[in-house]
N, C-alpha and C. Protein backbone atom coordinates (compact mmCIF):
# COMPACT_ATOMS: atom_id res chain seq x y z
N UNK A 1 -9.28 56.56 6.04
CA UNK A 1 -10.06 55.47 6.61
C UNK A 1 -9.87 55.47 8.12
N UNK A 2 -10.91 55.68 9.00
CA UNK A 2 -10.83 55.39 10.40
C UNK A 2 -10.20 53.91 10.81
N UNK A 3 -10.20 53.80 12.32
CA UNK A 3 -9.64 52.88 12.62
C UNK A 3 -10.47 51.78 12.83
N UNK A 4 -11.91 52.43 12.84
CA UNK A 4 -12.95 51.45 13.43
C UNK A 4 -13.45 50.55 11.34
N UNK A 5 -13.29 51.95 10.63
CA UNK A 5 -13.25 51.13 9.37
C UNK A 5 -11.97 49.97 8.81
N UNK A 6 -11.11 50.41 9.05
CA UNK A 6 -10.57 49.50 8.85
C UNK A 6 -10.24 48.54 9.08
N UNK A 7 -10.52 47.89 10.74
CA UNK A 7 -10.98 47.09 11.72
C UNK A 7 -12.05 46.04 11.20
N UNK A 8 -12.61 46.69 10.71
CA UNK A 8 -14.32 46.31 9.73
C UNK A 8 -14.10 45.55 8.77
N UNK A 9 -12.97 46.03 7.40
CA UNK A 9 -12.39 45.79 6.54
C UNK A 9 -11.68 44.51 7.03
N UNK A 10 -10.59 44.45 7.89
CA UNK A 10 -9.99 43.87 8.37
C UNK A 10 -10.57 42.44 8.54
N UNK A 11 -11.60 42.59 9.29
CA UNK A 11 -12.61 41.37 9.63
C UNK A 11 -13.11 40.94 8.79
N UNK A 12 -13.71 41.38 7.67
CA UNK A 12 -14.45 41.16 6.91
C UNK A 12 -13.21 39.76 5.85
N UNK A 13 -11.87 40.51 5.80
CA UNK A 13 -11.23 39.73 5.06
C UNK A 13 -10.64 38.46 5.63
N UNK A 14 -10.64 38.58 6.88
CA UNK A 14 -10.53 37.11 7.68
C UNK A 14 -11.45 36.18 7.64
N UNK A 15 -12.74 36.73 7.53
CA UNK A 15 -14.02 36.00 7.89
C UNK A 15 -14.04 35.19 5.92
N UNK A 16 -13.66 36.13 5.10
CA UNK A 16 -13.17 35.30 3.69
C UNK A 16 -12.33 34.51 3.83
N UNK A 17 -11.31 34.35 3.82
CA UNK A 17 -10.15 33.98 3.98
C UNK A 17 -10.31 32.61 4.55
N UNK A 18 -11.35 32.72 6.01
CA UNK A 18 -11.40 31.46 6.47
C UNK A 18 -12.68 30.38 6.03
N UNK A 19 -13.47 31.30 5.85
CA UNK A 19 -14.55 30.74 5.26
C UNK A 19 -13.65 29.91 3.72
N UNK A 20 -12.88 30.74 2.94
CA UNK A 20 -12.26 29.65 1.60
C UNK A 20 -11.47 28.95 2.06
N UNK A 21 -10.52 29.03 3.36
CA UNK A 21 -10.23 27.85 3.53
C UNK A 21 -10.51 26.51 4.53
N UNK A 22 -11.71 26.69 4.57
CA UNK A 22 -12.76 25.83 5.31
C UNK A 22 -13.52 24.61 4.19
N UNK A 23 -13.90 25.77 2.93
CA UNK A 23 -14.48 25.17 1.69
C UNK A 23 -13.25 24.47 1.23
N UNK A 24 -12.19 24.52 1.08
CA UNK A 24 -11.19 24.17 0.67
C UNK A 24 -10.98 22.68 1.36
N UNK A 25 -10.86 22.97 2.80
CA UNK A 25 -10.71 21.51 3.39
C UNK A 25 -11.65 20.58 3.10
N UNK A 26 -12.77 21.17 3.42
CA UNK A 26 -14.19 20.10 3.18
C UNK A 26 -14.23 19.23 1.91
N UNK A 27 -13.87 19.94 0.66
CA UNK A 27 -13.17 19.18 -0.51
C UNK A 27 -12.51 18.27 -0.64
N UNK A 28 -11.08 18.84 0.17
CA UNK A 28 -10.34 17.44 0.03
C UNK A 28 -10.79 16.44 1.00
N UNK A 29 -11.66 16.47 2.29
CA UNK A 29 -11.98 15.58 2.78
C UNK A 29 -13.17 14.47 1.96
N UNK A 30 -13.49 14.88 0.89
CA UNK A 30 -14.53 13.88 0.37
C UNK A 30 -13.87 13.38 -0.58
N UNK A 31 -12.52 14.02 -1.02
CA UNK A 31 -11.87 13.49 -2.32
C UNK A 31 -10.79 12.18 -2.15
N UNK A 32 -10.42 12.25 -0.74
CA UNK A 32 -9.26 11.36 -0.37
C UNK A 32 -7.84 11.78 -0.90
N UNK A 33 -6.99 11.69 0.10
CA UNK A 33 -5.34 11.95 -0.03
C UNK A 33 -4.68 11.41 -1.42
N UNK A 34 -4.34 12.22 -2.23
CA UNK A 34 -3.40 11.25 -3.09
C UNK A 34 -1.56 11.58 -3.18
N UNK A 35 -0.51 11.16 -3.10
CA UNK A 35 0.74 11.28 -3.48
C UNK A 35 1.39 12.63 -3.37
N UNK A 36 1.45 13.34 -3.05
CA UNK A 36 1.97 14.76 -2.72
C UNK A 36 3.30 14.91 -4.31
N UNK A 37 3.98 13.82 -4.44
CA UNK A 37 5.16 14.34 -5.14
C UNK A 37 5.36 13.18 -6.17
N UNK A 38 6.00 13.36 -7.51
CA UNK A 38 6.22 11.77 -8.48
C UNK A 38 7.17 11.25 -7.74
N UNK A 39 6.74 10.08 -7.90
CA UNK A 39 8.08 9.17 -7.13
C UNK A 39 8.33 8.06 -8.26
N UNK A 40 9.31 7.37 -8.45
CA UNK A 40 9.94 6.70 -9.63
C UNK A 40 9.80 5.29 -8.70
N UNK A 41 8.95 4.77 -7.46
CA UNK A 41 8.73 3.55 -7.27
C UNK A 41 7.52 3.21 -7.63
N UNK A 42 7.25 2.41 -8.38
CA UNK A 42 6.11 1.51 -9.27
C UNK A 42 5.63 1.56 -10.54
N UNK A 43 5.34 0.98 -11.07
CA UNK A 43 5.14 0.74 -12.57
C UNK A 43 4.46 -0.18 -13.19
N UNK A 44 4.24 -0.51 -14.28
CA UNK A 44 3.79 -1.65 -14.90
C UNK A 44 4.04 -2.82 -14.65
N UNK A 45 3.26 -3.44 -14.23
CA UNK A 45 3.60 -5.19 -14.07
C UNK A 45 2.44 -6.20 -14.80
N UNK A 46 2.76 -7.09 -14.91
CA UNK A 46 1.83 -8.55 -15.17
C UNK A 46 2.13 -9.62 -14.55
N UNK A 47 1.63 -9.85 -12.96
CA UNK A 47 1.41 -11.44 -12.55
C UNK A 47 0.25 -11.83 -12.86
N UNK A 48 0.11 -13.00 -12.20
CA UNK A 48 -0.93 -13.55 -11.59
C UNK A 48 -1.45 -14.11 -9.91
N UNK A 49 -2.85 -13.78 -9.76
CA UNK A 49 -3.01 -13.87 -8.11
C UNK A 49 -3.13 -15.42 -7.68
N UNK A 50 -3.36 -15.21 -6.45
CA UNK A 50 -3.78 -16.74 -6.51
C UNK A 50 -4.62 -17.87 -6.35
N UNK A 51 -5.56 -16.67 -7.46
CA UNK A 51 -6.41 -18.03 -8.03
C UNK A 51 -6.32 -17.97 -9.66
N UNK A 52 -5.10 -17.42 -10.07
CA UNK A 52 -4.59 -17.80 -11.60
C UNK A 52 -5.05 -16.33 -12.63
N UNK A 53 -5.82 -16.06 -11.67
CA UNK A 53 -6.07 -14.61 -12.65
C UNK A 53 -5.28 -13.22 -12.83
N UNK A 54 -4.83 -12.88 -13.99
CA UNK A 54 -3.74 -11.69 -14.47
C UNK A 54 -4.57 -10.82 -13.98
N UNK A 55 -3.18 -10.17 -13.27
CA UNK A 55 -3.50 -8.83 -12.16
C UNK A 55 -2.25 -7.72 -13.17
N UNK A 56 -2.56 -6.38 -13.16
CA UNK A 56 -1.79 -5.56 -13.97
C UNK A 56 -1.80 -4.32 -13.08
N UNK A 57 -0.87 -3.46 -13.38
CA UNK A 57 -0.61 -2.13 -12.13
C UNK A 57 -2.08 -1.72 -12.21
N UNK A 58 -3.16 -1.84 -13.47
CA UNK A 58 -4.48 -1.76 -13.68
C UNK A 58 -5.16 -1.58 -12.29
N UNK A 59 -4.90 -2.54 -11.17
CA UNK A 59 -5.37 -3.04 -10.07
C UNK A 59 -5.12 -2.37 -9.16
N UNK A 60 -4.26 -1.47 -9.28
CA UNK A 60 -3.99 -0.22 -8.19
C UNK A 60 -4.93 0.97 -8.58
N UNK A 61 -5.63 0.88 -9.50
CA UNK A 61 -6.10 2.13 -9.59
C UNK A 61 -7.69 2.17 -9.00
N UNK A 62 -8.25 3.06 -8.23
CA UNK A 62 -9.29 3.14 -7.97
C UNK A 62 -9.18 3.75 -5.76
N UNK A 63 -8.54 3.04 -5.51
CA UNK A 63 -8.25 2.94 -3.75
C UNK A 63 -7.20 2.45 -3.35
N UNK A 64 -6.49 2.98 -2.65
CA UNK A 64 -5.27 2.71 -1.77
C UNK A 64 -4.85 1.27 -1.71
N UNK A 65 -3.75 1.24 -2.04
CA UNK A 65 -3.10 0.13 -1.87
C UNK A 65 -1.57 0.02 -0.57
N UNK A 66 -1.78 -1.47 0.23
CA UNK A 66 -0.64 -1.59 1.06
C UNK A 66 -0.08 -3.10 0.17
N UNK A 67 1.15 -2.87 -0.36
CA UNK A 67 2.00 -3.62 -1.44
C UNK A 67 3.22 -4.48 -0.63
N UNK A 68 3.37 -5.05 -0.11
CA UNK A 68 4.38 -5.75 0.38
C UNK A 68 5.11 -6.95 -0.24
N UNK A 69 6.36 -6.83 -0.23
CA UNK A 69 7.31 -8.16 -1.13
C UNK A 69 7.73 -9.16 -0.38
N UNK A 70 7.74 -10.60 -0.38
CA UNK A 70 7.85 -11.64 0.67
C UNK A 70 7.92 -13.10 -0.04
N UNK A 71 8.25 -13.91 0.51
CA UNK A 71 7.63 -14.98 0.27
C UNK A 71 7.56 -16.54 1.02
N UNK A 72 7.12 -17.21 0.59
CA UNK A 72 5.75 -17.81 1.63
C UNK A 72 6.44 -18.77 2.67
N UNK A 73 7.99 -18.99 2.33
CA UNK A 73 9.06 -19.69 3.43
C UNK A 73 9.82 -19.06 3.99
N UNK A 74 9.58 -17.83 4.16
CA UNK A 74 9.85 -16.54 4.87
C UNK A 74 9.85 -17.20 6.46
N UNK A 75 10.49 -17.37 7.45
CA UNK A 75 10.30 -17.14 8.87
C UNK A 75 9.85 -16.73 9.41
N UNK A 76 9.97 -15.28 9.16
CA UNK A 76 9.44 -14.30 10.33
C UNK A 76 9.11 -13.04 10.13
N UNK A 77 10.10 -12.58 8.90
CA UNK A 77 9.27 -11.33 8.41
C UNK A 77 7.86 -11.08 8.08
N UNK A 78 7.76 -12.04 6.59
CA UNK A 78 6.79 -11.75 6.29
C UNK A 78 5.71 -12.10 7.08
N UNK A 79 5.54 -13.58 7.88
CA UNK A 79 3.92 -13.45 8.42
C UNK A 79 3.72 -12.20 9.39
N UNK A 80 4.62 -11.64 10.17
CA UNK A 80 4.55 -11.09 11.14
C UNK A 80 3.98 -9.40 10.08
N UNK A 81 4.52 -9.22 8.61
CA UNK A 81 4.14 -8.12 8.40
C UNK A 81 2.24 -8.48 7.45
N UNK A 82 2.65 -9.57 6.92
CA UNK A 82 1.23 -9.90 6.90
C UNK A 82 -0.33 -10.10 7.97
N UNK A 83 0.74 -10.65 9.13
CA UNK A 83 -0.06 -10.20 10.19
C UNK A 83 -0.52 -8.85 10.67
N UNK A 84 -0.02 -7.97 10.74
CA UNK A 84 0.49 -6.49 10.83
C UNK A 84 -0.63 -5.92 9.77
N UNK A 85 -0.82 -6.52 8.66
CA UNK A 85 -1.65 -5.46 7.62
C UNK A 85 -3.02 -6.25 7.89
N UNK A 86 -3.44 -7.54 7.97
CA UNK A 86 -4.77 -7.92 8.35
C UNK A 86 -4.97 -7.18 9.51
N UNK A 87 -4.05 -7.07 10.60
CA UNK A 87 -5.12 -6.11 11.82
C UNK A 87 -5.52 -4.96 11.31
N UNK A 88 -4.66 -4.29 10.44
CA UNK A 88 -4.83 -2.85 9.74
C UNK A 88 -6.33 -2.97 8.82
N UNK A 89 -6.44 -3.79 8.03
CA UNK A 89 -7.78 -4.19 7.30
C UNK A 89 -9.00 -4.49 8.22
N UNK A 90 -8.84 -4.71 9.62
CA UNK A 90 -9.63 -6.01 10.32
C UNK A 90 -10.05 -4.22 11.08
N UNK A 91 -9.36 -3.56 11.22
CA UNK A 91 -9.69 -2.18 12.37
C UNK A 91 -10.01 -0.97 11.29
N UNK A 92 -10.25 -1.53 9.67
CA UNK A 92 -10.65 -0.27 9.02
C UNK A 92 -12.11 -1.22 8.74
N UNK A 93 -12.23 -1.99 9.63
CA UNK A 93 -13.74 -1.85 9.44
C UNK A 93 -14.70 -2.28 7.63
N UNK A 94 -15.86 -1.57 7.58
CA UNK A 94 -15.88 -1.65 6.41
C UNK A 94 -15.31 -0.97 5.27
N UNK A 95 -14.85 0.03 5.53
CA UNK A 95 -13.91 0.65 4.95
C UNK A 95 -12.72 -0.05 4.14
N UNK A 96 -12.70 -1.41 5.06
CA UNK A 96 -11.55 -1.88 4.22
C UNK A 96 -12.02 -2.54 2.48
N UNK A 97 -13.23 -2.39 2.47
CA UNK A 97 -13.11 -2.69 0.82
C UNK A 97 -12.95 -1.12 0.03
N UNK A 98 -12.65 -0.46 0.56
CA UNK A 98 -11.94 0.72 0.12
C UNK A 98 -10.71 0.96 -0.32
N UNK A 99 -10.04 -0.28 -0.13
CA UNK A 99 -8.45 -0.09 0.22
C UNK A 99 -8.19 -1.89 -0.56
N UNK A 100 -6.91 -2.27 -0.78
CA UNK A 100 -6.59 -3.41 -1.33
C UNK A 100 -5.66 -3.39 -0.76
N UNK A 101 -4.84 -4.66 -0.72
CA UNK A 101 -3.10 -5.29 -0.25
C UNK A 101 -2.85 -6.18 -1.35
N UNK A 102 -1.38 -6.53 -1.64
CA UNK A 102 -0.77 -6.96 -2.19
C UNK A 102 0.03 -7.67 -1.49
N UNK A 103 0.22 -8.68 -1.66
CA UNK A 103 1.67 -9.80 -1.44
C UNK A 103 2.77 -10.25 -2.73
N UNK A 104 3.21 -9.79 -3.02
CA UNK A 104 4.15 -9.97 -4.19
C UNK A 104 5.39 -11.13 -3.75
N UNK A 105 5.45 -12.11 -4.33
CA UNK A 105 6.51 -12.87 -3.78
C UNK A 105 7.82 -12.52 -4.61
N UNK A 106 8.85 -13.10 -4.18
CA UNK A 106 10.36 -12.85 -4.52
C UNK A 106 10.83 -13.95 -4.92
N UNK A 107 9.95 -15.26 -4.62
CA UNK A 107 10.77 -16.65 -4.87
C UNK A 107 8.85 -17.13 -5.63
N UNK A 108 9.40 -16.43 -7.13
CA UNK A 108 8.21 -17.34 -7.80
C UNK A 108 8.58 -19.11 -8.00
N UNK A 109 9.77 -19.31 -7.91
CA UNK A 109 9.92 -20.75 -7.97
C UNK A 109 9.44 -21.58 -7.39
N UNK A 110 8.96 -21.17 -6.01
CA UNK A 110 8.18 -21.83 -5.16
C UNK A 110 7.05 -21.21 -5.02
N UNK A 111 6.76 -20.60 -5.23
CA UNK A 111 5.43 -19.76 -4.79
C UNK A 111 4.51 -19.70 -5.84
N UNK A 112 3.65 -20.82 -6.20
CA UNK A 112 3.12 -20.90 -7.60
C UNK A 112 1.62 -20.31 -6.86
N UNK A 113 0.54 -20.06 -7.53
CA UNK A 113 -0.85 -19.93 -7.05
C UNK A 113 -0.93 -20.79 -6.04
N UNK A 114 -1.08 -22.36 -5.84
CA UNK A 114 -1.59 -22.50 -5.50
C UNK A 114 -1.01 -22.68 -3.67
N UNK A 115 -0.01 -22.42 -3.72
CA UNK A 115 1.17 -22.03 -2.70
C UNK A 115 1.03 -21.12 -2.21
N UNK A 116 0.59 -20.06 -3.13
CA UNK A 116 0.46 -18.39 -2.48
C UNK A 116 -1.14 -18.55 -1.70
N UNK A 117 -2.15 -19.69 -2.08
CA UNK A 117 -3.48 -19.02 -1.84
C UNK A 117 -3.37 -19.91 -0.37
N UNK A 118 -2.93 -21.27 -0.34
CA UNK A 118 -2.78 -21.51 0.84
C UNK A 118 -2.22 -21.06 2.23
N UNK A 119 -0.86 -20.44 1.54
CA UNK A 119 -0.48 -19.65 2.56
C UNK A 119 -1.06 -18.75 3.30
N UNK A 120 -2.00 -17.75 2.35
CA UNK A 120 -2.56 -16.60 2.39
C UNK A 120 -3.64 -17.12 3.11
N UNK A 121 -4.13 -18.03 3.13
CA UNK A 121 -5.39 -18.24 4.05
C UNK A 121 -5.44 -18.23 5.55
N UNK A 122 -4.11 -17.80 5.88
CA UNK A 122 -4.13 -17.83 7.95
C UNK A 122 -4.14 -16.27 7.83
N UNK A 123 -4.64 -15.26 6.46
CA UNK A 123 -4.64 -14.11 6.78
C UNK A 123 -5.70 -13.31 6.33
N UNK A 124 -5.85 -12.26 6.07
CA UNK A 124 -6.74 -11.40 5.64
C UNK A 124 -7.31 -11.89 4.60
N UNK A 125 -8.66 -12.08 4.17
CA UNK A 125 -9.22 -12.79 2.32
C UNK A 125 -9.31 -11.23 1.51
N UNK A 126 -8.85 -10.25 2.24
CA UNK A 126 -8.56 -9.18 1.31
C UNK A 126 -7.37 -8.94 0.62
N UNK A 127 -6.51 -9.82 1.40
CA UNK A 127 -4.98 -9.96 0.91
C UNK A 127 -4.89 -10.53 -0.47
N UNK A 128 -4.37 -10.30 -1.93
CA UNK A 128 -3.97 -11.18 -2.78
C UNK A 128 -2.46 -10.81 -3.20
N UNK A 129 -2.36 -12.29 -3.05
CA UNK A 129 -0.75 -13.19 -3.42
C UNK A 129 -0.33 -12.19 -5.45
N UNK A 130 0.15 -12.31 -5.36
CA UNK A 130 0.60 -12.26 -6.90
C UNK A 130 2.35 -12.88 -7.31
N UNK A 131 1.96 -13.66 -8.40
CA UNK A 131 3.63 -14.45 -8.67
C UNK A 131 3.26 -14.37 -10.37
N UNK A 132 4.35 -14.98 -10.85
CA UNK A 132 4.70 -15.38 -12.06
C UNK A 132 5.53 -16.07 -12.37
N UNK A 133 6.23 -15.60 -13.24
CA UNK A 133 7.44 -15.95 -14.08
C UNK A 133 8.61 -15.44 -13.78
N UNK A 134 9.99 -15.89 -13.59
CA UNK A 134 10.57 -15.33 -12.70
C UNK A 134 11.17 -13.24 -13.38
N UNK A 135 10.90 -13.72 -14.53
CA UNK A 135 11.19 -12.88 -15.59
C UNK A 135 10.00 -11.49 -15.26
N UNK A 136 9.31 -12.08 -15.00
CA UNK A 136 7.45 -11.07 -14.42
C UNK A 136 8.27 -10.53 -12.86
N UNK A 137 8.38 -11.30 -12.26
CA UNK A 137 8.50 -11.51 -10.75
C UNK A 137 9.64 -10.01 -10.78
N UNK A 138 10.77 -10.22 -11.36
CA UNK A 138 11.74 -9.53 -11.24
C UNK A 138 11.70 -8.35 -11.91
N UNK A 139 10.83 -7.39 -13.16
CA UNK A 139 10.33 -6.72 -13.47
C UNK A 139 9.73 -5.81 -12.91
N UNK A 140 8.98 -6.55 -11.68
CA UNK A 140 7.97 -5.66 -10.34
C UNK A 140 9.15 -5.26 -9.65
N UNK A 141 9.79 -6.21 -9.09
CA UNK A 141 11.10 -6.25 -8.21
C UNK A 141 11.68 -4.38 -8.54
N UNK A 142 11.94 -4.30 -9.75
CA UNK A 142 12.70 -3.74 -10.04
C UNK A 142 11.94 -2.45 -10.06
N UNK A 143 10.73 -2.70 -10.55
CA UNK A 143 10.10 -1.07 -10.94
C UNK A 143 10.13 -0.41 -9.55
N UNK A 144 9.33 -1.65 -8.14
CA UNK A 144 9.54 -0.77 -6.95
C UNK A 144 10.42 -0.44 -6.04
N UNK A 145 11.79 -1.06 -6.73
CA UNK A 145 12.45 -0.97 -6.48
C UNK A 145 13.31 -1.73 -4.60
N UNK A 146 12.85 -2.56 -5.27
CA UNK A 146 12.93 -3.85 -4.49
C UNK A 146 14.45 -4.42 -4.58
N UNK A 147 15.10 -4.68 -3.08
CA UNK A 147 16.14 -5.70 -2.91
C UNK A 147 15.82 -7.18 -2.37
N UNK A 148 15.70 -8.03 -3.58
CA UNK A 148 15.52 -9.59 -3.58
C UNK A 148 17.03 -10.10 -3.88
N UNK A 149 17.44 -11.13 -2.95
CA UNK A 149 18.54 -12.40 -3.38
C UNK A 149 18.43 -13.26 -3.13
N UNK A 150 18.73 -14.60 -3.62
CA UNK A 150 18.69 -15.76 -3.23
C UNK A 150 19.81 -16.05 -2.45
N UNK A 151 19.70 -16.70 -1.37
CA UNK A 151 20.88 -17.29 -0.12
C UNK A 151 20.71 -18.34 0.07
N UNK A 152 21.95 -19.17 -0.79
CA UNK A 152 21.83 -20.89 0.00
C UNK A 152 22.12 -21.22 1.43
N UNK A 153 21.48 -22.27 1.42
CA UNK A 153 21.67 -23.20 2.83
C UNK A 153 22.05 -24.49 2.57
N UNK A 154 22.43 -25.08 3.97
CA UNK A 154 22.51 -26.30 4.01
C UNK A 154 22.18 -27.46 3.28
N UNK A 155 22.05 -28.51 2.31
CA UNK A 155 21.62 -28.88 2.04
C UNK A 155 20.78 -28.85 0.91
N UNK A 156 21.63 -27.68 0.28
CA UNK A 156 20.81 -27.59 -0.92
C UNK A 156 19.90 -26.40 -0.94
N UNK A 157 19.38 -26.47 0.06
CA UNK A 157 17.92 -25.29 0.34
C UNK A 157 18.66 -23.96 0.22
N UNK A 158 17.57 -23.22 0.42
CA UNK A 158 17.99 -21.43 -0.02
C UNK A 158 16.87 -20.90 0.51
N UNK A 159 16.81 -19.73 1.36
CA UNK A 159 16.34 -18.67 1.68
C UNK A 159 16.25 -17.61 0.57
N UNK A 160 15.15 -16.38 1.04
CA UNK A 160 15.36 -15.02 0.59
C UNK A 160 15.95 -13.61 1.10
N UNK A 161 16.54 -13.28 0.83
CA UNK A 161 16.91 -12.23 1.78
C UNK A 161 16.20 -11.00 0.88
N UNK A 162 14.91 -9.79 1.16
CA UNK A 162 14.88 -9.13 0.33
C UNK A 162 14.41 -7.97 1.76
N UNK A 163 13.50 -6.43 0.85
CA UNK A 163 13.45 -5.48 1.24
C UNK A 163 11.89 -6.10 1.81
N UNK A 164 12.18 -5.74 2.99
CA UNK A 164 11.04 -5.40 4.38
C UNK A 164 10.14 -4.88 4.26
N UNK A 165 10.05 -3.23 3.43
CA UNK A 165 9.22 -2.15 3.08
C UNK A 165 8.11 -2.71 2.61
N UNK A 166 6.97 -1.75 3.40
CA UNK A 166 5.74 -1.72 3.28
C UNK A 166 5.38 -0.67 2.69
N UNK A 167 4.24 -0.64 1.43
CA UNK A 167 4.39 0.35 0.54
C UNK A 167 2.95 0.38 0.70
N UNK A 168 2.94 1.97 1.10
CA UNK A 168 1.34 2.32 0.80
C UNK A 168 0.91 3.47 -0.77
N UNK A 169 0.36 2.89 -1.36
CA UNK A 169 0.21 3.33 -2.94
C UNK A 169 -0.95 4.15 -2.72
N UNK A 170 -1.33 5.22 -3.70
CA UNK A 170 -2.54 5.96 -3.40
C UNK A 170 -3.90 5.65 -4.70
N UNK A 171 -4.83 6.24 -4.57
CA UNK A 171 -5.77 5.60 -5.30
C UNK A 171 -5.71 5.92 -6.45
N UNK A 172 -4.41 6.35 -7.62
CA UNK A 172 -4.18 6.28 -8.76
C UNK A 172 -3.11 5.58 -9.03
N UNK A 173 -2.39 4.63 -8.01
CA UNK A 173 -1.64 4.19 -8.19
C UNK A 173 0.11 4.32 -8.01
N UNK A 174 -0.03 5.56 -7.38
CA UNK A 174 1.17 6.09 -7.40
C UNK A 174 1.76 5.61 -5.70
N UNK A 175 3.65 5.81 -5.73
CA UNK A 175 3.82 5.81 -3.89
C UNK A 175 3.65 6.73 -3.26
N UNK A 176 3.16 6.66 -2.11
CA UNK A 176 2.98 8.05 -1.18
C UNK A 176 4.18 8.06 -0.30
N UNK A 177 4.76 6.35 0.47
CA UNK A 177 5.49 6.47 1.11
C UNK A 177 5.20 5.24 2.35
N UNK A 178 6.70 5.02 2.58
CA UNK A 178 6.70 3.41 3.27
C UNK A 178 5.50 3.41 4.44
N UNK A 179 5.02 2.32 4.68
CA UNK A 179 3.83 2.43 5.88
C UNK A 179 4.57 1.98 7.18
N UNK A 180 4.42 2.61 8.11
CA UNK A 180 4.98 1.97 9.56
C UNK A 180 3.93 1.68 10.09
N UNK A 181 4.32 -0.07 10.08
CA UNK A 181 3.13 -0.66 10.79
C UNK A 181 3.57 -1.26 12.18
N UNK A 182 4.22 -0.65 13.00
CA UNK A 182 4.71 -0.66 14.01
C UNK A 182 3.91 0.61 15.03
N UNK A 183 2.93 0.95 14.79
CA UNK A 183 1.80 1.37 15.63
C UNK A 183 0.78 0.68 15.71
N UNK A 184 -0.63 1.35 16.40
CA UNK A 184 -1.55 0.26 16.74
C UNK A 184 -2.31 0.30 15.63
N UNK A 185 -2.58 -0.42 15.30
CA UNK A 185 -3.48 -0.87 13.91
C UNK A 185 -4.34 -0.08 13.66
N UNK A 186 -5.37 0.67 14.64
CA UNK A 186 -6.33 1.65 14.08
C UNK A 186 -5.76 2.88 13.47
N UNK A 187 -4.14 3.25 14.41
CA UNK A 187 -3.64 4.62 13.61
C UNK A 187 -3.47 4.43 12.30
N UNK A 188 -2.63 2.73 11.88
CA UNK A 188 -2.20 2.62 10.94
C UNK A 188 -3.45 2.23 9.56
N UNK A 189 -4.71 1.95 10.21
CA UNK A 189 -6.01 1.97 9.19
C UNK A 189 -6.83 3.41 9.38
N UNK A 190 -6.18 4.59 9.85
CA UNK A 190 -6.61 5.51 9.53
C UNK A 190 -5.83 6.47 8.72
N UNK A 191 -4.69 6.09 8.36
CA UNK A 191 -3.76 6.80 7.43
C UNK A 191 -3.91 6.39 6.41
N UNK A 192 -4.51 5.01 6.10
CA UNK A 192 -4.68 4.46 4.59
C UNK A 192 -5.86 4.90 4.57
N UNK A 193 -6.89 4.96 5.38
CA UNK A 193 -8.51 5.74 4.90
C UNK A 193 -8.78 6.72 4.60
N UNK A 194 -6.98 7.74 4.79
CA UNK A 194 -7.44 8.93 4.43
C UNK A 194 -6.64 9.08 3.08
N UNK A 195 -6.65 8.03 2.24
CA UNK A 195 -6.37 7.98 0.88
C UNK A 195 -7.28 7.42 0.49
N UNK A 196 -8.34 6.90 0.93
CA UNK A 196 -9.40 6.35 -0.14
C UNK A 196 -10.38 7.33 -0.85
């Protein structure tokens, strides 16, 4: 084989090569990102949101989910991370009915529906609350593997002390991996769009 043939050859198999992996990308760009690896955070649950209606891991399936654990006498974490995911919803545009959030509380004792929907109203109306029973509550806790405790105070009262993590789920439901929402909101609503 000359040099000019094999040169020929040569090209010919690059010009394949890139052409399949061109077709290749274009694919997954219409299919959306899902989970790269099993991960043993999330599972089956049964609350309810807050407007009383049973929500089941059912509800993760279809588009990306951002899952966060909190609850509603929280100080400072949670509004500030609830704040944090409405800009993320508010900068994906319409896109964001592509995508869902979760608020899972840690203190169902206080956090009944109608507690969770009020709260929830200085934020995103894409956001839903979910609580139960403390028996429900702690079940989720556990599948995602969540650190919740109760900490008294003064007077009787009690705080929560639990896990911070922001969980971005993919559109079968599975974890992909914590969300840092400590960038500017459009980076952080373009990493969840590329799981829808």
């Amino acid at each position: 084989m000359s040099s000019r043939t094999a040169f020929i050859a040569g090209a010919f198999v690059f010009v394949l090569g890139a052409a399949g992996l061109a077709a290749a990308l274009f694919q997954l760009q219409g299919a959306g990102q899902t989970a790269t690896q099993a991960s043993s955070v999330g599972g089956p649950f049964t609350l309810v949101d807050q407007d009383g209606a049973t929500v089941t891991e059912a509800a993760l399936k279809g588009k990306p989910h951002i899952v966060f654990f909190g609850f509603t006498h929280c100080p400072d974490i949670c509004p500030t991370a609830l704040f944090d995911i409405t800009q993320v919803l508010d900068a994906m545009g319409p896109d964001a009915s592509k995508a869902g959030a979760l608020f899972v509380t840690v203190d169902p004792g206080r956090d009944t529906p109608e507690a969770m929907k009020a709260y929830l109203s200085a934020f995103s109306p894409l956001i839903h609350g979910l609580t139960g029973t403390q028996e429900q509550v702690d079940a989720m806790v556990k599948a995602y593997k969540v650190y919740a405790k109760k900490q008294p105070l003064e007077g009787g009262d009690y705080t929560m002390d639990h896990t911070a993590v922001v969980y971005l789920m993919d559109k079968n439901g599975a974890f992909v991996a914590p969300l840092n929402l400590k960038r500017p909101p459009q980076e952080v609503a373009e990493e969840v769009r590329s799981y829808t």
